[in-house]
Protein backbone atom coordinates (compact mmCIF):
# COMPACT_ATOMS: atom_id res chain seq x y z
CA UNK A 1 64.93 13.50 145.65
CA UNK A 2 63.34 10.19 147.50
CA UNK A 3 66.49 8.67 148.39
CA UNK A 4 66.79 12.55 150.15
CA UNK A 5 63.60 13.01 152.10
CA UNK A 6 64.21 9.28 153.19
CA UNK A 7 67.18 10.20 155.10
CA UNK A 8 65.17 13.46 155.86
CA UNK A 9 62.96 11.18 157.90
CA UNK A 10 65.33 9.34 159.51
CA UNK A 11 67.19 11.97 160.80
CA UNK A 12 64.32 13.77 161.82
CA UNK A 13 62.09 10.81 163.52
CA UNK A 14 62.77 11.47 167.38
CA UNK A 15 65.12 9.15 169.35
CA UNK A 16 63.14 7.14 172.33
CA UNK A 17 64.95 5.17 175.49
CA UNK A 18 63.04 3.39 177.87
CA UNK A 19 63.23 4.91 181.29
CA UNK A 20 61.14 5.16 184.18
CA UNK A 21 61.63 7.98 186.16
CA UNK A 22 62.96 8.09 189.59
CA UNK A 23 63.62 10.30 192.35
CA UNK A 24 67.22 10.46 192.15
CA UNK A 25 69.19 10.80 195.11
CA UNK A 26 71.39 13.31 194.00
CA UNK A 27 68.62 15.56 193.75
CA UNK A 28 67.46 14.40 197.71
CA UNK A 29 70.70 15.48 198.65
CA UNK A 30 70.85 19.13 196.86
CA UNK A 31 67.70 20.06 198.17
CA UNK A 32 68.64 19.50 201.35
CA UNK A 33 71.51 20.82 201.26
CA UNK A 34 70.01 23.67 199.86
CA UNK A 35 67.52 23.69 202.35
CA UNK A 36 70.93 23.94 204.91
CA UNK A 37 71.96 27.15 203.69
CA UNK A 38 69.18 28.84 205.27
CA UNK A 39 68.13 30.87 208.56
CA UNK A 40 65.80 28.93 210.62
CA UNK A 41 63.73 31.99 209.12
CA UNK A 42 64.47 31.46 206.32
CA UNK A 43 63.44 27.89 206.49
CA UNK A 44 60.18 28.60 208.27
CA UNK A 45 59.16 30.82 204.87
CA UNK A 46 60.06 28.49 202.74
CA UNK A 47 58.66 25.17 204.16
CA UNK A 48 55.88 23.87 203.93
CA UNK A 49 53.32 20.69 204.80
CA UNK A 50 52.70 18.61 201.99
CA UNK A 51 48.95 18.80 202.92
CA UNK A 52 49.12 22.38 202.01
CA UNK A 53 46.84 23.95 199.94
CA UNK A 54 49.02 26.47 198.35
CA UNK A 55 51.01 23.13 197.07
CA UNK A 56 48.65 22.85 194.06
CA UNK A 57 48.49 26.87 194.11
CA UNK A 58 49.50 27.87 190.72
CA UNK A 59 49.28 31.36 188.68
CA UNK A 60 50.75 33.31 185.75
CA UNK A 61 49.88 36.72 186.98
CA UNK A 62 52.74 38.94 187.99
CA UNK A 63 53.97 39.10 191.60
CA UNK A 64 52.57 42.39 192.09
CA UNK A 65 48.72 41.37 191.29
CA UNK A 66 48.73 37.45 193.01
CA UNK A 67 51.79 37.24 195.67
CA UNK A 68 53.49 33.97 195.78
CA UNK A 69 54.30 31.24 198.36
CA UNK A 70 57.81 30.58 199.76
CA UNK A 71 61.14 32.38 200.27
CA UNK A 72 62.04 35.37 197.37
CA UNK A 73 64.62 34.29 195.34
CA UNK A 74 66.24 37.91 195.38
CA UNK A 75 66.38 37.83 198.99
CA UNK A 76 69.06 34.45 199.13
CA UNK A 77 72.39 34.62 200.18
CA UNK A 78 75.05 34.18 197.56
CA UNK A 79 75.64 30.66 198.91
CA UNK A 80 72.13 29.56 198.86
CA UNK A 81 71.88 30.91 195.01
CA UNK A 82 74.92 28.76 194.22
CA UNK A 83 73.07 25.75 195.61
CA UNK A 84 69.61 26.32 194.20
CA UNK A 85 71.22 26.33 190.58
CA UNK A 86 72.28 23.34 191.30
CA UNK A 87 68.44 22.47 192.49
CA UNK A 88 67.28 23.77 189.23
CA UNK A 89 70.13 21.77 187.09
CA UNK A 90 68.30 18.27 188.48
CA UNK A 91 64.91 19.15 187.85
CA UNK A 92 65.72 20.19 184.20
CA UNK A 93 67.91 19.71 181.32
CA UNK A 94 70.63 22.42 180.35
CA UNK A 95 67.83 23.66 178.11
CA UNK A 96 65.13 23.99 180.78
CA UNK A 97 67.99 25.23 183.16
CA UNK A 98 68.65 28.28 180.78
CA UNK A 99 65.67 28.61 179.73
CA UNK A 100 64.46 29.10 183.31
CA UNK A 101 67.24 31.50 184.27
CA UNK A 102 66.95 33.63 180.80
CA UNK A 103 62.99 34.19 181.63
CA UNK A 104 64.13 35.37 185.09
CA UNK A 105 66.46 37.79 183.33
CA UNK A 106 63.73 39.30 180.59
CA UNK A 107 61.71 40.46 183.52
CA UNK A 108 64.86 42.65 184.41
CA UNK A 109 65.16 44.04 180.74
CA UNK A 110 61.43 44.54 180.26
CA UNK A 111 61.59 47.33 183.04
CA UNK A 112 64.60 48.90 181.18
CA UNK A 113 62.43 48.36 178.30
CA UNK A 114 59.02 49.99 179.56
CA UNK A 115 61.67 52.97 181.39
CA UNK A 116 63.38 53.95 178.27
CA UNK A 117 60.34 53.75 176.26
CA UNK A 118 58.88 56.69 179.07
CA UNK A 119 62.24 58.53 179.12
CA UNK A 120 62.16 58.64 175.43
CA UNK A 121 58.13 60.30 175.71
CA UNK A 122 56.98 56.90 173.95
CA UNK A 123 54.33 56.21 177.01
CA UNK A 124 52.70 58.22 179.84
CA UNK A 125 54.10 57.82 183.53
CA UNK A 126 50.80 56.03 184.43
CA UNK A 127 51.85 53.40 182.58
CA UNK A 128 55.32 53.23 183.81
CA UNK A 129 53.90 53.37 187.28
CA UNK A 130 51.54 50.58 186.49
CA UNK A 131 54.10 48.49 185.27
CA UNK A 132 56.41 49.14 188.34
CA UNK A 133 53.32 47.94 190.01
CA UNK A 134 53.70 44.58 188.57
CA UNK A 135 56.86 43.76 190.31
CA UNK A 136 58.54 42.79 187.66
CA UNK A 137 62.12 41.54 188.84
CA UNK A 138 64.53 38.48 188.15
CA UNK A 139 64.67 38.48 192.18
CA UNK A 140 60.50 38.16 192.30
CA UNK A 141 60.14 34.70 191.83
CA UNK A 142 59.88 32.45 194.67
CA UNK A 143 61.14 28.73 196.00
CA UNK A 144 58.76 26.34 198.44
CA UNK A 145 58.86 23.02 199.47
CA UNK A 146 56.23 20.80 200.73
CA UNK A 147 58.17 17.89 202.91
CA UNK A 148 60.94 17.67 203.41
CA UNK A 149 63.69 15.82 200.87
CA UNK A 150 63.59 12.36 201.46
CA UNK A 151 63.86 9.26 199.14
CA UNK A 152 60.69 7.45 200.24
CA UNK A 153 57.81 9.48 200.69
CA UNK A 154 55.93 12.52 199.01
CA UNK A 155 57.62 16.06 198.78
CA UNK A 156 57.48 18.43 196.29
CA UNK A 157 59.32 21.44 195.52
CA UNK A 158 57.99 24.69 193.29
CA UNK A 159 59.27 27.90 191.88
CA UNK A 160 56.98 30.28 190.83
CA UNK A 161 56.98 34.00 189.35
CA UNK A 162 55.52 36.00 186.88
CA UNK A 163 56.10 33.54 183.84
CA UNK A 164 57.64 30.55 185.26
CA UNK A 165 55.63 27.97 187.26
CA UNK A 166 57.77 24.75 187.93
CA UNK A 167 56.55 22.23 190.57
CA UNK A 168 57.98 18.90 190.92
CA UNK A 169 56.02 16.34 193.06
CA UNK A 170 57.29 12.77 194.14
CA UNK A 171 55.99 9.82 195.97
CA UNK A 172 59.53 8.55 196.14
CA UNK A 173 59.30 6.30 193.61
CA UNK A 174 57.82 8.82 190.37
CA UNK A 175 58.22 12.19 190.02
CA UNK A 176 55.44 14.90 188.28
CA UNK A 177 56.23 17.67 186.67
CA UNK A 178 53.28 19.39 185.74
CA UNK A 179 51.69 21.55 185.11
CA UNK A 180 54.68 23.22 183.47
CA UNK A 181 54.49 27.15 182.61
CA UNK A 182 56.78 29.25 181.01
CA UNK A 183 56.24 32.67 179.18
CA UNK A 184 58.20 35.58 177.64
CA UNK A 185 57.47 39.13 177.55
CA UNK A 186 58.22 40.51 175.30
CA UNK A 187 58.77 37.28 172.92
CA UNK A 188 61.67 39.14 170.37
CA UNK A 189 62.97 42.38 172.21
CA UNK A 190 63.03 44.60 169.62
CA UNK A 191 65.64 47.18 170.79
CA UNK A 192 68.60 48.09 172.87
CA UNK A 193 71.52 45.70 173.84
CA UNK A 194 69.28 42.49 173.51
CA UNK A 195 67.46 43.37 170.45
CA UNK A 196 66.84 40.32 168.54
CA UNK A 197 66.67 37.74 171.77
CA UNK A 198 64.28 35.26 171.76
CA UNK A 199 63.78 33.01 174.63
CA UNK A 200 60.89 30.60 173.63
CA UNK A 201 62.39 31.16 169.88
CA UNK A 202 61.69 27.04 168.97
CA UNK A 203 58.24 26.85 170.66
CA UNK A 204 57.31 29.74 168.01
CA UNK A 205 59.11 28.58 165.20
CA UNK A 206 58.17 25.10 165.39
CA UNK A 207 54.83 25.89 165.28
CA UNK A 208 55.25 27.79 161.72
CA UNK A 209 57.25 25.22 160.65
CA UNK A 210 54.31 22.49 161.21
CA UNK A 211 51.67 24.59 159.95
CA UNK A 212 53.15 25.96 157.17
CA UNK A 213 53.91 22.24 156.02
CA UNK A 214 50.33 21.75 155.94
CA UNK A 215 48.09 21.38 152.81
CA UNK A 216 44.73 23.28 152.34
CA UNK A 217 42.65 20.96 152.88
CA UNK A 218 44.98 19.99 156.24
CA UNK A 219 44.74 23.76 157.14
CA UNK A 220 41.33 23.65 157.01
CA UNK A 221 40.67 20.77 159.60
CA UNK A 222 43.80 22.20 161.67
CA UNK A 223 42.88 25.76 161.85
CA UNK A 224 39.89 26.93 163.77
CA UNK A 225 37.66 29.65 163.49
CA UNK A 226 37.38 31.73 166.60
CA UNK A 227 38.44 34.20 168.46
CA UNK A 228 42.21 33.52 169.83
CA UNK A 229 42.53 33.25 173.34
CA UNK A 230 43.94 36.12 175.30
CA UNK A 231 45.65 33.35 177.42
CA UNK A 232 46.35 29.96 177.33
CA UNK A 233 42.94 28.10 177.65
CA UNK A 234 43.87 26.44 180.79
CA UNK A 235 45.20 29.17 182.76
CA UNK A 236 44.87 28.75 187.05
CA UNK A 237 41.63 31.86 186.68
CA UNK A 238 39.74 29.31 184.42
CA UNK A 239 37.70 27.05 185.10
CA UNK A 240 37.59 25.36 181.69
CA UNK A 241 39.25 22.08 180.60
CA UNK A 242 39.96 21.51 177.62
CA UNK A 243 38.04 17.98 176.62
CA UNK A 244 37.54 17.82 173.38
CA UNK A 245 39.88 17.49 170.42
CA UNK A 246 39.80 19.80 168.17
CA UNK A 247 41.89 20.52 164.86
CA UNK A 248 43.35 17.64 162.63
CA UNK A 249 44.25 14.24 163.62
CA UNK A 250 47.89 13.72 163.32
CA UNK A 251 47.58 10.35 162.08
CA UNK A 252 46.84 12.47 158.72
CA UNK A 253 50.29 13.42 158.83
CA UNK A 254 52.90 12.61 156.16
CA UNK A 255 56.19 11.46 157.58
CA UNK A 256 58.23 14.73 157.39
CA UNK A 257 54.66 16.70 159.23
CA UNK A 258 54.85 13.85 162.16
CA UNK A 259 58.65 14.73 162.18
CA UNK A 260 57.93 18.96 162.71
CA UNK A 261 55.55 17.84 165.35
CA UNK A 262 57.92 16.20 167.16
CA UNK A 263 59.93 18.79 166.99
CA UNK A 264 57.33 20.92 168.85
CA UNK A 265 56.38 18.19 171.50
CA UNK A 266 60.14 17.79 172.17
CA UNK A 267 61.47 21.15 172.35
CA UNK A 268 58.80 21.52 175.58
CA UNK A 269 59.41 17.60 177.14
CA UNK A 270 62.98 18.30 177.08
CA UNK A 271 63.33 20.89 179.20
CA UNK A 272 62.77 18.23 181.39
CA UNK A 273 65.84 16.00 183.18
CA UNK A 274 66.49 13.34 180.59
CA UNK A 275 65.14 10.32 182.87
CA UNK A 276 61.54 12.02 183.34
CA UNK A 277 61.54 13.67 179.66
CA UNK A 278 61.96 10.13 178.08
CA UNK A 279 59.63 8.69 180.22
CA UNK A 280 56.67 11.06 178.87
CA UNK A 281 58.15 10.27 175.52
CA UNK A 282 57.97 6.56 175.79
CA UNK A 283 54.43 6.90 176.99
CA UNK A 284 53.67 9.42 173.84
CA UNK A 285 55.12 6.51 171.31
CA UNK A 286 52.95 4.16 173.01
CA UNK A 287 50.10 6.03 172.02
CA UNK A 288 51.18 7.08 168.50
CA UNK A 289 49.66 9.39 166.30
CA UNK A 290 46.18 8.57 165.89
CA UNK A 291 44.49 9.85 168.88
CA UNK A 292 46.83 13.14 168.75
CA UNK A 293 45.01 16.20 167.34
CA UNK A 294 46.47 19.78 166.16
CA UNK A 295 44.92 23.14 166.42
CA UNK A 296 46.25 26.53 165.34
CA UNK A 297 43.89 29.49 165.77
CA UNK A 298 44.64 33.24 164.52
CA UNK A 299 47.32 34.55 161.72
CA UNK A 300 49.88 32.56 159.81
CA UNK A 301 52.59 35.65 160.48
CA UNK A 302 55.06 36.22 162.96
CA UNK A 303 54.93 39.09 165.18
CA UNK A 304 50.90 38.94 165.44
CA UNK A 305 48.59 37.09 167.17
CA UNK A 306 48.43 33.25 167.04
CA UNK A 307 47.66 30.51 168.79
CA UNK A 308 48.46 26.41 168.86
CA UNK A 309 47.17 23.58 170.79
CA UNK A 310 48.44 19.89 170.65
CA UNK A 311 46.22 17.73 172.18
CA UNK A 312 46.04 13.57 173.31
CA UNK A 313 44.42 11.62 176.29
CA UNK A 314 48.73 11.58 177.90
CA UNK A 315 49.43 15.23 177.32
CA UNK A 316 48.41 19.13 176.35
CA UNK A 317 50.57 21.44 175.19
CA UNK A 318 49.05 25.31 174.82
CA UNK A 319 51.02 28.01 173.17
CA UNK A 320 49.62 31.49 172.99
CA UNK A 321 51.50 34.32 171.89
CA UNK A 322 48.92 37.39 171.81
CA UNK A 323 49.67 39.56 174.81
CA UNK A 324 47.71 42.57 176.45
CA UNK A 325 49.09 45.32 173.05
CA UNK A 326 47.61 42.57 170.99
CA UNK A 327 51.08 42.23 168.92
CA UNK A 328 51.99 38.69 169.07
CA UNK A 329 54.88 39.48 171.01
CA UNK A 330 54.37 38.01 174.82
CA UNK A 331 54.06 34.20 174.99
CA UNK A 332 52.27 32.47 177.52
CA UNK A 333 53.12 28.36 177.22
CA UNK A 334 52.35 24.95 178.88
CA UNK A 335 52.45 21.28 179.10
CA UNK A 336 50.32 19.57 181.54
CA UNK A 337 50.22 15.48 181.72
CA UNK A 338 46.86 14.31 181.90
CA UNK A 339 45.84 13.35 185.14
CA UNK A 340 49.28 14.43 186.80
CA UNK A 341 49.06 17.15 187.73
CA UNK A 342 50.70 17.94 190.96
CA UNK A 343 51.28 14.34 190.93
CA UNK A 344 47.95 14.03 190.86
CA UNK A 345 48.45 9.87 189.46
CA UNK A 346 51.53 8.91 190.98
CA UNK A 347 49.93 10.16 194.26
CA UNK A 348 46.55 7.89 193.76
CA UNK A 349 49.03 4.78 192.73
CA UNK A 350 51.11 5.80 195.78
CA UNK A 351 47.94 5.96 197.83
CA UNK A 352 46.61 2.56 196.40
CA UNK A 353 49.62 0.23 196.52
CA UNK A 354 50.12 1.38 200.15
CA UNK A 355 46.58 0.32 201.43
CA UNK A 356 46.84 -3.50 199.61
């Protein structure tokens, strides 16, 4: 039994590279010519300064309640979709890249969802109405850039909607990805042709994994008692930050817990393009396990609501799966670097090294 969790651990223990991420000029020249495919009206919706404010404009709300910046992906030309996949496939890794595309999607089968569920006399037309409200729509999510593509100077380029909210920055030289937000609603559809599909399945079942694997006396350091959060702690209509760290230091980990943590931290960094996702990892080995903390907060069972937080001075990762029925089925995720946001750091160092 040693000899097996041994090679357990091995197997398990995450694989680092050292990398520094660059602005690649592949994705310089996708953008752009991305950029080509549209009207000069086109262009004129979807550009922006890089002084703008609405660059560090961020929100999980649905189109209908907080509008977003940019050109409506829905409204694009066949040819300019074809080329903004191919946008999307150098900011992330085939994982983010569906995982991106398959949130667009669930907005689509949530109406069908919410229409059969009033055609069947399960809900009352206000509801459907209010929901229709919402805008819900794989075409209501939108694309803006602030500068232009270039490989030596700061641009950045964002897609947001009602639970995606990707925004790469770069100086040139680094590149930011955060904050990162991604959500599913529902979490599990539970009926009709996608019954069973579950977008953000890892993010949930990682987190049952790792606290599951915890003893008592972990369990009671790890899990906190208060109220869950409706939302993610750091949403864009809060104010709060979280920081403190709360929970259980993972330094208390055995070997195989460390290992289901990593499992957590990497199913979120790689959605990332591999140069930037090992770069956060090299940075998180750096820093090891002791000044990492855990939280969970709520129940211990799938399908209601919970809530997990994983927490050190390089990174945050929030996970809340609650939802406005209160049935731990709608996930609202994130993972911010500290500091970087927007490209918050790279920015400063940018700043810095070009007034010496």
């Amino acid at each position: 039994m040693k000899i097996k969790v041994i090679i357990l651990i091995i197997i398990l223990l995450p694989i680092f590279s050292k990398s520094k991420a660059q602005i690649p000029a592949k994705l310089v020249e996708v953008t752009t010519r991305f950029i080509n495919t549209l009207s000069v009206s086109e262009q004129k919706s979807a550009i922006y300064s890089f002084e703008d404010k609405k660059r560090v404009f961020w929100t999980n709300l649905p189109v209908g309640q907080m509008p977003r910046p940019g050109i409506r992906y829905g409204d694009l030309s066949d040819s300019s979709r074809l080329v903004f996949h191919r946008v999307l496939t150098e900011i992330l890794s085939s994982q983010g890249y569906l995982k991106t595309t398959s949130i667009m999607q669930l907005d689509d089968i949530l109406n069908v969802l919410y229409q059969k569920a009033f055609d069947d006399g399960q809900i009352k037309k206000e509801l459907l109405t209010m929901t229709q409200n919402l805008k819900w729509d794989h075409g209501n999510y939108y694309i803006s850039f602030f500068g232009m593509p270039k490989l030596d100077g700061n641009w950045s380029i964002s897609l947001g909607g009602h639970h995606i909210s990707l925004s790469m920055t770069t100086d040139g030289k680094k590149i930011s990805v955060s904050p990162y937000f991604i959500g599913t609603d529902p979490s599990e559809v539970k009926s009709g042709k996608y019954a069973g599909l579950r977008v953000l399945s890892k993010e949930e079942d990682y987190g049952f994994l790792l606290i599951h694997s915890l003893t008592d006396k972990q369990k009671e350091k790890a899990i906190l008692s208060r109220s869950i959060p409706k939302d993610i702690i750091t949403n864009p209509k809060s104010s709060q930050r979280i920081e403190t760290y709360d929970g259980i230091s993972t330094e208390e980990f055995s070997e195989v817990q460390k290992a289901y943590l990593n499992f957590i931290i990497q199913e979120y960094v790689h959605n990332f393009e591999h140069e930037k996702a090992h770069e956060i990892l090299d940075k998180m080995k750096k820093s090891g396990f002791k000044n990492m903390y855990f939280a969970w907060i709520g129940s211990l069972e799938n399908n209601k609501p919970h809530y997990y937080m994983i927490h050190s001075p390089e990174f945050l990762i929030e996970y809340d799966n609650v939802g406005f029925q209160n049935d731990g089925n709608h996930i609202h995720a994130i993972f911010r670097e500290t500091g970087n946001d927007f490209g918050e750091d790279i920015l400063k160092q940018h700043y810095s090294e070009s007034h010496k």
